[in-house]
Protein backbone atom coordinates (compact mmCIF):
# COMPACT_ATOMS: atom_id res chain seq x y z
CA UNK A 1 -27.70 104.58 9.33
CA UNK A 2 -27.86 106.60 12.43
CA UNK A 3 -30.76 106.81 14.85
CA UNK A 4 -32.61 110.00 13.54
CA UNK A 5 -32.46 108.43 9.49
CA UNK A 6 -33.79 105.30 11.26
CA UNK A 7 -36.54 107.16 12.97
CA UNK A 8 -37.46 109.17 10.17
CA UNK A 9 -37.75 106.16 7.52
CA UNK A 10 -39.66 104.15 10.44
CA UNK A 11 -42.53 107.13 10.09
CA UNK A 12 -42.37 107.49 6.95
CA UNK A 13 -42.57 103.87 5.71
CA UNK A 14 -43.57 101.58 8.83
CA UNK A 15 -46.68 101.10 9.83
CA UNK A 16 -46.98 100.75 13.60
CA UNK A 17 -48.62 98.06 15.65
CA UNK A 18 -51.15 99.35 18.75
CA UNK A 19 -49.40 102.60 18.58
CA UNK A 20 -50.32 106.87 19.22
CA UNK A 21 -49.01 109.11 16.25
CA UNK A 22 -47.42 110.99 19.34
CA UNK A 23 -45.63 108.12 20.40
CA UNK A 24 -44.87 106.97 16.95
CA UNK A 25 -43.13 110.74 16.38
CA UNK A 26 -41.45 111.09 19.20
CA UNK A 27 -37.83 112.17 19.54
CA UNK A 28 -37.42 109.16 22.26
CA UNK A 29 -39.00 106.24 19.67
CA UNK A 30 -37.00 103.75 20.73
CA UNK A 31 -35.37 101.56 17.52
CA UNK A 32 -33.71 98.27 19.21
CA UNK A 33 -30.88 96.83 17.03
CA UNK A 34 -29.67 93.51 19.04
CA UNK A 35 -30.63 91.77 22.29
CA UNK A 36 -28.38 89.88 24.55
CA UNK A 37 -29.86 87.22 27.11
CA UNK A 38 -32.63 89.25 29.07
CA UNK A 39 -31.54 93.17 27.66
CA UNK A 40 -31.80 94.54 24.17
CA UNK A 41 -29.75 97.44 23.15
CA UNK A 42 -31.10 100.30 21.06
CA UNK A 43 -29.21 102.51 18.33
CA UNK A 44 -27.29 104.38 20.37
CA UNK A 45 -26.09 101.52 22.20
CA UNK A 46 -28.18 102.18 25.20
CA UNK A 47 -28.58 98.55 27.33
CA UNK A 48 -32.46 98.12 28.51
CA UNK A 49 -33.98 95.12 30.27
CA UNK A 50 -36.72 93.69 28.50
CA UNK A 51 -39.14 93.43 31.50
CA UNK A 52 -41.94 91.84 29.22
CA UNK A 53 -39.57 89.28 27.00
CA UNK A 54 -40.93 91.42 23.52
CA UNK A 55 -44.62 90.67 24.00
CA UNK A 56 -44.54 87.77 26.87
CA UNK A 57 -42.72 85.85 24.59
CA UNK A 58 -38.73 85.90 24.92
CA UNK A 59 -39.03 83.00 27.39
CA UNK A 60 -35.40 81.66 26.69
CA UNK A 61 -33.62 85.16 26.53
CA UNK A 62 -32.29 86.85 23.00
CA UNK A 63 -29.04 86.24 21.37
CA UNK A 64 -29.70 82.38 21.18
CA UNK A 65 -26.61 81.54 18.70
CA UNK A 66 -28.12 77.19 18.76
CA UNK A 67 -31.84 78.93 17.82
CA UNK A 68 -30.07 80.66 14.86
CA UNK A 69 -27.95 77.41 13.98
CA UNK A 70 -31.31 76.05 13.95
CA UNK A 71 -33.26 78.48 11.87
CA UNK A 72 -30.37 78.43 9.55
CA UNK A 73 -29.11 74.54 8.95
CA UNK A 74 -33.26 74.24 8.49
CA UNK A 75 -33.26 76.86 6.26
CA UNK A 76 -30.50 74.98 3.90
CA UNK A 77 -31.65 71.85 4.50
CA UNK A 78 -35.15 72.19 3.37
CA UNK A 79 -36.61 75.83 3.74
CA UNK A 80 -40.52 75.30 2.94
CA UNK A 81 -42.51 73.02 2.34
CA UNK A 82 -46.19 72.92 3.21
CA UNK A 83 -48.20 70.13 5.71
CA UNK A 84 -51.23 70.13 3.11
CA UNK A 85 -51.29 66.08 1.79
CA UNK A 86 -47.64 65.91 2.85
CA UNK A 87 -45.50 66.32 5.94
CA UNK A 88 -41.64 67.44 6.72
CA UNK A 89 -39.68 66.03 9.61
CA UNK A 90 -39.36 69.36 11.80
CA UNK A 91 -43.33 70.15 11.66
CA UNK A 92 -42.72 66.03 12.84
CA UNK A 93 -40.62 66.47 15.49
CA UNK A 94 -41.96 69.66 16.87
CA UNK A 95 -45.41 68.39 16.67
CA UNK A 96 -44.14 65.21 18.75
CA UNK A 97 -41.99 66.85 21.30
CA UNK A 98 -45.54 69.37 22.08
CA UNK A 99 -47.23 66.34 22.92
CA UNK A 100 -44.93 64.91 25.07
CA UNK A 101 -45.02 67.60 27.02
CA UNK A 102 -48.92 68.20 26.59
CA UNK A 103 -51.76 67.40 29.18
CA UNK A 104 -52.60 64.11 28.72
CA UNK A 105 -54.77 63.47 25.60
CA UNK A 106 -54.33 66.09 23.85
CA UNK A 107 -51.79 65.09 21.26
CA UNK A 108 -52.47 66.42 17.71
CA UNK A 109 -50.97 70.04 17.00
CA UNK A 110 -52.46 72.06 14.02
CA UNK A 111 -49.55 74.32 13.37
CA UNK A 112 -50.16 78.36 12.53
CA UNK A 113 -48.34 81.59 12.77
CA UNK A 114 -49.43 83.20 15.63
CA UNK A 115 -52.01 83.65 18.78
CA UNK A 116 -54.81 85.46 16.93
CA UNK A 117 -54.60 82.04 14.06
CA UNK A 118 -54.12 79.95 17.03
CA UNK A 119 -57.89 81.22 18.35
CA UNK A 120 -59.21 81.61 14.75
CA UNK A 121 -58.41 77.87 14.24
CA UNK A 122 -59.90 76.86 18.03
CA UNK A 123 -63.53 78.68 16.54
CA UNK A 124 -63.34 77.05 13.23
CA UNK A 125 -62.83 73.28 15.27
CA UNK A 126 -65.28 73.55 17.39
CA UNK A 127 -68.20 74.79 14.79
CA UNK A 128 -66.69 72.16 12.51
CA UNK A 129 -66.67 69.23 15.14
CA UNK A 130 -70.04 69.98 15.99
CA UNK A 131 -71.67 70.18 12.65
CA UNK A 132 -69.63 66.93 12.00
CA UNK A 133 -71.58 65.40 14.99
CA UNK A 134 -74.98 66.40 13.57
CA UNK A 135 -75.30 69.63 15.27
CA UNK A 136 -74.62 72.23 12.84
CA UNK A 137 -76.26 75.23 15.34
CA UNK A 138 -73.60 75.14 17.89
CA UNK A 139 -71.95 78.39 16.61
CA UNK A 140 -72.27 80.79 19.97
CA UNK A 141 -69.10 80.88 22.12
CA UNK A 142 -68.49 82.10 25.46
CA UNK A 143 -65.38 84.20 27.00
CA UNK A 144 -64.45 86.14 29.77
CA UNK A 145 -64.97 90.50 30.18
CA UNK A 146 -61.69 91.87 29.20
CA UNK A 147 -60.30 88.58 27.75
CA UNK A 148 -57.81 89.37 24.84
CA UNK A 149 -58.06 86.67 22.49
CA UNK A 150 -56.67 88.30 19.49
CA UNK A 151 -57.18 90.88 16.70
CA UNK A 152 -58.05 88.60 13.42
CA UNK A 153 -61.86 88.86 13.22
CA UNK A 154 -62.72 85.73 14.44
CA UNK A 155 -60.58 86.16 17.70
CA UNK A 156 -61.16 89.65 18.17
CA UNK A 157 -65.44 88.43 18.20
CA UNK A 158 -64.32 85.82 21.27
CA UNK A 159 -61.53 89.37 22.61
CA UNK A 160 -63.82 90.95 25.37
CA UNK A 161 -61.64 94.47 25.41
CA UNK A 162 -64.36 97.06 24.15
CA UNK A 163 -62.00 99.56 22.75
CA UNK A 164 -59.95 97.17 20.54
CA UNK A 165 -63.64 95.85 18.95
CA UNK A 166 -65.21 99.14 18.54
CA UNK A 167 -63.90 99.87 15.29
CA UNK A 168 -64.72 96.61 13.67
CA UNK A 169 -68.20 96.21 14.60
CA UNK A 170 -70.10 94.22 14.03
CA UNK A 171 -68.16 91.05 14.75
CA UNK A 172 -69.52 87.54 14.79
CA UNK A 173 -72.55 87.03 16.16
CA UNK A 174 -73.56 84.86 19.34
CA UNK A 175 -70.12 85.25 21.06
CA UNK A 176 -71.77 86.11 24.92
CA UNK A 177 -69.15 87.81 27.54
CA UNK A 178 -69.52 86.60 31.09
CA UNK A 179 -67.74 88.01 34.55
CA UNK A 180 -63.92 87.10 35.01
CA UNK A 181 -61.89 86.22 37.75
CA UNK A 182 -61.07 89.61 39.15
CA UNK A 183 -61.33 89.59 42.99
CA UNK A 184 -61.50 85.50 43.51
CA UNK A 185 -58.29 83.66 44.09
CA UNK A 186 -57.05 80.78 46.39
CA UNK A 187 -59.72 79.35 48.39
CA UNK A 188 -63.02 81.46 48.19
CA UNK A 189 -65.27 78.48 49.18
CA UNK A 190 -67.27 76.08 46.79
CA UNK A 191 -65.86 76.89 43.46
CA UNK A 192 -69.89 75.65 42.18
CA UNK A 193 -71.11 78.90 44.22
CA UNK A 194 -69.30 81.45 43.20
CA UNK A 195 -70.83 84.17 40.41
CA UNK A 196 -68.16 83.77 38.33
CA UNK A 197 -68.87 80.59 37.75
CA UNK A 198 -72.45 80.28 38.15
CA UNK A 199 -72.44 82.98 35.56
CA UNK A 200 -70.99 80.63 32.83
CA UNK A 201 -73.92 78.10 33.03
CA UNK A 202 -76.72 80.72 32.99
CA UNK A 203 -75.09 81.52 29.88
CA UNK A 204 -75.30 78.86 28.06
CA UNK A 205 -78.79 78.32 29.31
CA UNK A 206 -79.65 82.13 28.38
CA UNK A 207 -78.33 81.02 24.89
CA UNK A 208 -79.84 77.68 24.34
CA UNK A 209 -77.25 74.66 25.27
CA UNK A 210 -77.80 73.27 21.92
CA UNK A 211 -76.51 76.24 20.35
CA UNK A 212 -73.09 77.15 21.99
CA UNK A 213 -69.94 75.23 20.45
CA UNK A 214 -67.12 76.37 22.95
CA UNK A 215 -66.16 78.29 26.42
CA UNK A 216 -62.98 80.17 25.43
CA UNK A 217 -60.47 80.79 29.11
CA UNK A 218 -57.00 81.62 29.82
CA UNK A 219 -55.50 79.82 32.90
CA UNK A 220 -53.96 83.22 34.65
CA UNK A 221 -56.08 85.84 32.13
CA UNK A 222 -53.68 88.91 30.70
CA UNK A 223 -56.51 91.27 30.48
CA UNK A 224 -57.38 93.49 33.32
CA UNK A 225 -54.03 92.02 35.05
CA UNK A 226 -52.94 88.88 35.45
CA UNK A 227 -55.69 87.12 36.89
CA UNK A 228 -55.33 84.04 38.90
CA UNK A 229 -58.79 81.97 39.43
CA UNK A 230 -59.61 80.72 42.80
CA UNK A 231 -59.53 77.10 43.74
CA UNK A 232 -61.70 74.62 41.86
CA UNK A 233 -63.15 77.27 39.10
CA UNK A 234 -61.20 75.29 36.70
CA UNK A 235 -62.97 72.02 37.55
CA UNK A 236 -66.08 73.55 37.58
CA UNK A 237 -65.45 74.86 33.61
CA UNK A 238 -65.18 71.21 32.99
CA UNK A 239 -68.04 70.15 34.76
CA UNK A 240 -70.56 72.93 33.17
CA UNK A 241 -69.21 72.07 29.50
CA UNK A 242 -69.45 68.62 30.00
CA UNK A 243 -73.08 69.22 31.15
CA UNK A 244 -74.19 70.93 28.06
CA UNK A 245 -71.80 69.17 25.33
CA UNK A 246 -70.08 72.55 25.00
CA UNK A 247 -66.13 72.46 24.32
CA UNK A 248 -63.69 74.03 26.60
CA UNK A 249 -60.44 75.64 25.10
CA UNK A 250 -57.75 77.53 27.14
CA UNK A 251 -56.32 79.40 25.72
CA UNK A 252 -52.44 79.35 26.24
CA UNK A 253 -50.93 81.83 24.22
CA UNK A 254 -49.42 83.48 27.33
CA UNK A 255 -49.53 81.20 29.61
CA UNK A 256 -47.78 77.96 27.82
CA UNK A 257 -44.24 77.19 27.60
CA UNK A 258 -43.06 78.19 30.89
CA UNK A 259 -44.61 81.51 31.58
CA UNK A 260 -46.09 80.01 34.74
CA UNK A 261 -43.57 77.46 35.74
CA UNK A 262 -45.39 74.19 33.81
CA UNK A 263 -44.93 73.34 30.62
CA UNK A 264 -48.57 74.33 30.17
CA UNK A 265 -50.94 76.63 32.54
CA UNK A 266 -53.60 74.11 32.15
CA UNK A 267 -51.37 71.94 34.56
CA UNK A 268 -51.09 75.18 37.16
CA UNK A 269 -54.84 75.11 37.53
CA UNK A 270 -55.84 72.37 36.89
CA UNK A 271 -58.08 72.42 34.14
CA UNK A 272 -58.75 69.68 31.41
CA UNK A 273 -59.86 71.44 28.40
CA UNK A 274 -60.32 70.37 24.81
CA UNK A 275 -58.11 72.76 23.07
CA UNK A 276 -55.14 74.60 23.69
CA UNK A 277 -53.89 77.68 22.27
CA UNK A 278 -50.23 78.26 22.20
CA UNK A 279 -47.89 80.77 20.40
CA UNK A 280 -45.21 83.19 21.65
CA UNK A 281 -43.13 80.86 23.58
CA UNK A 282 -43.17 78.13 21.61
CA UNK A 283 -40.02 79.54 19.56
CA UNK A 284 -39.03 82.55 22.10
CA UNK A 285 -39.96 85.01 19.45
CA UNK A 286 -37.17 83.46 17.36
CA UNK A 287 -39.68 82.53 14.41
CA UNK A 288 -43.31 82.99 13.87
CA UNK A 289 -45.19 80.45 15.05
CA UNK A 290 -48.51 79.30 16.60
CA UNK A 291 -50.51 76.33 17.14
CA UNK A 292 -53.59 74.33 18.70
CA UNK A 293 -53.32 71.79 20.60
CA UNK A 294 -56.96 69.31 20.44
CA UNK A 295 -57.79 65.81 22.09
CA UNK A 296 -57.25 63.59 20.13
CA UNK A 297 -60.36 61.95 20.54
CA UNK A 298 -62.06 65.18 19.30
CA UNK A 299 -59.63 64.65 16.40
CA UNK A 300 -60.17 60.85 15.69
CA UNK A 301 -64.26 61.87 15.97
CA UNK A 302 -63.77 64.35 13.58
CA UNK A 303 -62.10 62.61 10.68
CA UNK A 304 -64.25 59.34 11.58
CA UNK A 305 -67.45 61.40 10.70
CA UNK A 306 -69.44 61.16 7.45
CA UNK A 307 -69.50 65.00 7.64
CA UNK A 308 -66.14 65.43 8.45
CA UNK A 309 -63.29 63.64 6.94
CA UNK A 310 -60.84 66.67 7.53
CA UNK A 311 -60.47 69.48 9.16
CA UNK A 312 -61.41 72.43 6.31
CA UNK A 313 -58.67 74.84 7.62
CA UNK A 314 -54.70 75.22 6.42
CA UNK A 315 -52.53 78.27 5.90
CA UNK A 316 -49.28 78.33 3.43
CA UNK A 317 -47.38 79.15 6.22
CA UNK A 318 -48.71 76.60 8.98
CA UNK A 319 -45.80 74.27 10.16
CA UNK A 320 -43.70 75.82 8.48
CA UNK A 321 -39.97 74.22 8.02
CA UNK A 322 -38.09 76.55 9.71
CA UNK A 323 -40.44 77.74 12.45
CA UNK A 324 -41.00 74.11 13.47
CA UNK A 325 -37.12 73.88 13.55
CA UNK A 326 -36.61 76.51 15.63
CA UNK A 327 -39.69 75.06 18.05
CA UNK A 328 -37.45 71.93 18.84
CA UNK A 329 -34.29 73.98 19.40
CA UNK A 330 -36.15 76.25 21.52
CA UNK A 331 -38.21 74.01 23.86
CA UNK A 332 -35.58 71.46 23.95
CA UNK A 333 -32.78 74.10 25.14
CA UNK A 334 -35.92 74.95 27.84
CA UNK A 335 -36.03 71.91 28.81
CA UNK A 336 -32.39 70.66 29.47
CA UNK A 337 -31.53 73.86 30.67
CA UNK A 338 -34.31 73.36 33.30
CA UNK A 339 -36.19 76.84 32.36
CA UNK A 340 -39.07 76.07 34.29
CA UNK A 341 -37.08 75.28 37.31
CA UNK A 342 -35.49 78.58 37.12
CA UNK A 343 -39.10 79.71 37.14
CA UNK A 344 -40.09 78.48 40.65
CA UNK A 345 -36.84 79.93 42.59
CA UNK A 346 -37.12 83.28 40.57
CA UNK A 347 -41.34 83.66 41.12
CA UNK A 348 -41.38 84.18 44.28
CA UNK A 349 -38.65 87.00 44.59
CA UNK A 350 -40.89 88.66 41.82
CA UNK A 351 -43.67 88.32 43.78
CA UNK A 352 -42.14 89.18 47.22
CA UNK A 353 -40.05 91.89 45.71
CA UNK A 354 -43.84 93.58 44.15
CA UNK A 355 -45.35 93.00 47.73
CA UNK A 356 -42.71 95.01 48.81
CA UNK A 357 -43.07 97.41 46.70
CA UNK A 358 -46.76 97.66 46.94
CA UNK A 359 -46.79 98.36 50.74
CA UNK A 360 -43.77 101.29 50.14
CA UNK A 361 -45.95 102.91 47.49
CA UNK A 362 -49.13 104.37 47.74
CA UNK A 363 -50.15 104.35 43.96
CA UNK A 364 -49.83 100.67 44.34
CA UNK A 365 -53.77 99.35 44.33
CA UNK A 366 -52.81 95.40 43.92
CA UNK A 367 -50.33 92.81 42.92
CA UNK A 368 -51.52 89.75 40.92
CA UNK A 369 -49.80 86.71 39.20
CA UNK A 370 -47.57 84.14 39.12
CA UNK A 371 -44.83 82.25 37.70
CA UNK A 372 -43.59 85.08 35.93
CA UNK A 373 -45.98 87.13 34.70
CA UNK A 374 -47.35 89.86 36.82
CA UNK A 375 -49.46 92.91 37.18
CA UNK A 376 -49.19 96.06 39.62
CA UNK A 377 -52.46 97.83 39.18
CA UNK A 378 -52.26 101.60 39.90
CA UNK A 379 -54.19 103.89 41.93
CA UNK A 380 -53.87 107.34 43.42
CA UNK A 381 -53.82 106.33 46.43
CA UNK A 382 -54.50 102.97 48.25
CA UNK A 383 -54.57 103.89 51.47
CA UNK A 384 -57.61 106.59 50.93
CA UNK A 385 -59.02 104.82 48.59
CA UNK A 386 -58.99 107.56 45.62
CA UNK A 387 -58.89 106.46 42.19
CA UNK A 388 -56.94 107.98 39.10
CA UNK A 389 -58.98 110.23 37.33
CA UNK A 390 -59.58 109.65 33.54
CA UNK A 391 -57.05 112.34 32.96
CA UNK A 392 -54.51 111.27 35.26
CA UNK A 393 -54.89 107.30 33.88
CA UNK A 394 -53.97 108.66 30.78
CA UNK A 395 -51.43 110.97 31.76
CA UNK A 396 -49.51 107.84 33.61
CA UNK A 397 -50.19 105.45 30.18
CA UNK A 398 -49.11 108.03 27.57
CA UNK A 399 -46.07 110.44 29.45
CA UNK A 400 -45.21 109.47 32.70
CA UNK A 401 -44.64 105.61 32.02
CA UNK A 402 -43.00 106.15 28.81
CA UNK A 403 -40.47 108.34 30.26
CA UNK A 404 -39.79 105.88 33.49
CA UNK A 405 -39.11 103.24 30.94
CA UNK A 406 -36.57 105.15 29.50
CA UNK A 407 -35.08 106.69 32.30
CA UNK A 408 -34.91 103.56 34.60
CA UNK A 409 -33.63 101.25 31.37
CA UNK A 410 -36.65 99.17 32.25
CA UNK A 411 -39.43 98.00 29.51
CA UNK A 412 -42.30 97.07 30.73
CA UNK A 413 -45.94 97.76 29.72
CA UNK A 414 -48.64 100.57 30.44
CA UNK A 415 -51.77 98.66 30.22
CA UNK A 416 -55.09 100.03 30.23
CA UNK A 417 -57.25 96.93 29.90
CA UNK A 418 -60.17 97.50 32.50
CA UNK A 419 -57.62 99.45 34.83
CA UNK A 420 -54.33 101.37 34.95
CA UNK A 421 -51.48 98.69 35.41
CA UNK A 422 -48.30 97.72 34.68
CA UNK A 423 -47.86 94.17 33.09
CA UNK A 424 -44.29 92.65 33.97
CA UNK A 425 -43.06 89.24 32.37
CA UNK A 426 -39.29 89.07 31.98
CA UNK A 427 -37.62 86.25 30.45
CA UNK A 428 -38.00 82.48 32.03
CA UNK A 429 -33.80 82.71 32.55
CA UNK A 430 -33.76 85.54 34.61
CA UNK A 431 -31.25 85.38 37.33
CA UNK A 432 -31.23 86.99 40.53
CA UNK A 433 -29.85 90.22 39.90
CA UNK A 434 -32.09 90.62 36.47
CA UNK A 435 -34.97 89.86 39.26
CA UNK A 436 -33.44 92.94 41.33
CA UNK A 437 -32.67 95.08 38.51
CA UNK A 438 -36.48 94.72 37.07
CA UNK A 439 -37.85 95.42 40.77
CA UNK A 440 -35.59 98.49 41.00
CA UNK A 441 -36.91 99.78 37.77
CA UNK A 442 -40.32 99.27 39.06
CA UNK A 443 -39.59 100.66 42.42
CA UNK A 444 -38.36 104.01 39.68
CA UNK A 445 -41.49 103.56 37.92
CA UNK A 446 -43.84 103.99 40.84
CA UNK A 447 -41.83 106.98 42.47
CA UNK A 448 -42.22 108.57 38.92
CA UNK A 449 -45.76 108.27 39.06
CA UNK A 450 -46.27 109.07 42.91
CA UNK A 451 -44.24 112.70 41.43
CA UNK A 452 -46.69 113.44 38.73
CA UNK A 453 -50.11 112.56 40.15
CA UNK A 454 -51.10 114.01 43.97
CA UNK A 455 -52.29 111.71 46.92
């Protein structure tokens, strides 16, 4: 079928994720038809880098012909069955090899099928644990302004991005958004004084202590750009929910497996939370799959408990045979292919290579992240100090982005969470000259938009 059928049958019969009618009927909707290591090739054959592996989550590259084996020898072997009263030996394995690799203590892995079930199932703990422990009003939680959590209704209450809640109000009630990183990294002095921290405890005060269940944080938070928290906030999370018996979950859909050059971002920054939250590159995108990661004390408490006895949560899907398969393939060929290492040569050329950038461009604001995931956050011009215009942010986010991507053979992503930026995350095997070819794209990019919006 050639592109234009494809196109056509794709509007009249797919319905789009996050996506514009425009964009959705454009001549220039792209329609990708294979992927090979860090580029994916569309229906004309056109090659493109794939500057954000899919959705952060391509860690180990496309075109993985051991993943498949994987996927399919599972698949022949033994291609469902569930973890409710029974288990299966890749759910097993996977399961084991996470904790391994874990934080210490937190071993036991409730398996799901994506980010947004990943945070659903972190809510549902916590209010469970606590009601199991004789405090059944701990049902507030806690997150971070422009946190994205995820889009199921539970997640999107604990998602801090106003325009993706709108539509659904009212959400769950009790969920409390406090300040986020933005503007504090490295050392910024007592991590205790700072607002951003301070502004967690006088929530849960403001709330009542005995009424929050859990602070929900990611270690380097995606919303509003890659946002790395200054020394010692992490420790200070810990502190604060310790104080008040609240739980602490990071949540790791992002920033597990990799993305930051540890196994986990919990290690980067060094928090010790209760739960993790992991998803996208667990399997690479290979194979749906999500998880959460809980101490197992909290576990052991939990089952121990007159009002417990189990965890009331399961999904047909969780664990499921071939997924978990493709989890072991996937994080062992990370692991003895020494992904992560690859990570800490390769992050800072990314980073350099953006600094550079930033100081040749003037619609370059800032430069945040690490490992690699980054953000370039736009402006009209940093060395005046004058901002985009509503109009011009969404002239860059809906035409002049779109085309860059396409002319430069770069994909990245127009984000417009809190400011205009550019979120960059290319996959954790990325050699030296993918490294060059994504910072040439950007360099494209940001001449582009330098073209289409005056000084």
């Amino acid at each position: 079928m050639d592109t234009a059928a494809l196109r056509a049958n794709a509007r009249r019969h797919l319905g789009p994720h996050f996506t514009r009618k425009e964009a959705w009927w454009s001549d220039d909707l792209p329609v990708f038809v294979r992927g090979e290591g860090c580029h994916l090739y569309d229906s004309d054959n056109r090659r493109f880098l794939d500057g954000l592996s899919g959705l952060f989550c391509v860690n180990i590259g496309h075109g993985r012909s051991d993943i498949v084996a994987a996927a399919g020898k599972q698949m022949e072997q033994l291609p469902y069955a569930s973890n409710w009263g029974s288990a299966h030996p890749p759910a097993i394995e996977a399961a084991t090899l996470i904790a391994e690799l874990a934080p210490e203590g937190l071993g036991t892995t409730f398996f799901v099928n994506s980010g947004s079930e990943a945070v659903e199932t972190a809510l549902k703990f916590a209010r469970q644990y606590h009601r199991s422990q004789g405090q059944p009003g701990r049902t507030k939680f806690i997150s971070r302004e422009f946190a994205y959590h995820g889009t199921t209704l539970g997640a999107l209450s604990v998602t801090a991005v106003p325009k993706i809640r709108e539509p659904f109000q009212p959400l769950l009630p009790g969920v409390r958004q406090v300040p986020n990183t933005i503007g504090y990294t490295g050392d910024c002095g007592p991590a205790d004084q700072l607002d951003c921290v301070r502004a967690i405890e006088q929530a849960i005060i403001e709330e009542g202590p005995d009424t929050v269940a859990a602070v929900f944080a990611e270690p380097v938070q995606n919303g509003r750009g890659a946002l790395v928290p200054p020394d010692g906030y992490w420790s200070q999370l810990r502190e604060i929910c310790d104080r008040y018996g609240v739980l602490l979950v990071a949540d790791e859909v992002i920033c597990s497996f990799g993305r930051l050059g540890r196994w986990f971002g919990s290690e980067l920054v060094g928090a010790d939370p209760d739960l993790i939250t992991f998803a996208k590159g667990s399997t690479s995108g290979y194979s749906p799959l999500g998880g959460v990661l809980v101490r197992d004390s909290l576990v052991a408490t939990l089952f121990d408990s007159p009002l417990g006895g189990s965890f009331t949560h399961g999904a047909t899907w969780g664990g499921h045979p071939v997924s978990t398969a493709v989890a072991v393939a996937n994080i062992t060929a990370m692991r003895d292919e020494k992904a992560l290492d690859n990570v800490a040569r390769m992050g800072p050329v990314l980073h350099d290579g953006l600094r550079r950038l930033a100081g040749a461009h003037r619609c370059v604001k800032d430069v945040r992240g690490t490992g690699l995931f980054y953000a370039v956050e736009l402006t009209a011009n940093a060395e005046t100090g004058s901002e985009l215009t509503e109009d011009e942010a969404r002239h860059v986010l809906q035409d002049v982005l779109p085309a860059a991507f396409r002319r430069t053979g770069v994909l990245l992503r127009g984000d417009d969470r809190g400011a205009t930026m550019i979120m960059i995350s290319p996959p954790l095997i990325s050699d030296g000259d993918v490294i060059s070819e994504l910072l040439n794209g950007v360099d494209g990019m940001l001449t582009d938009i330098e073209a289409a919006i005056p000084g």
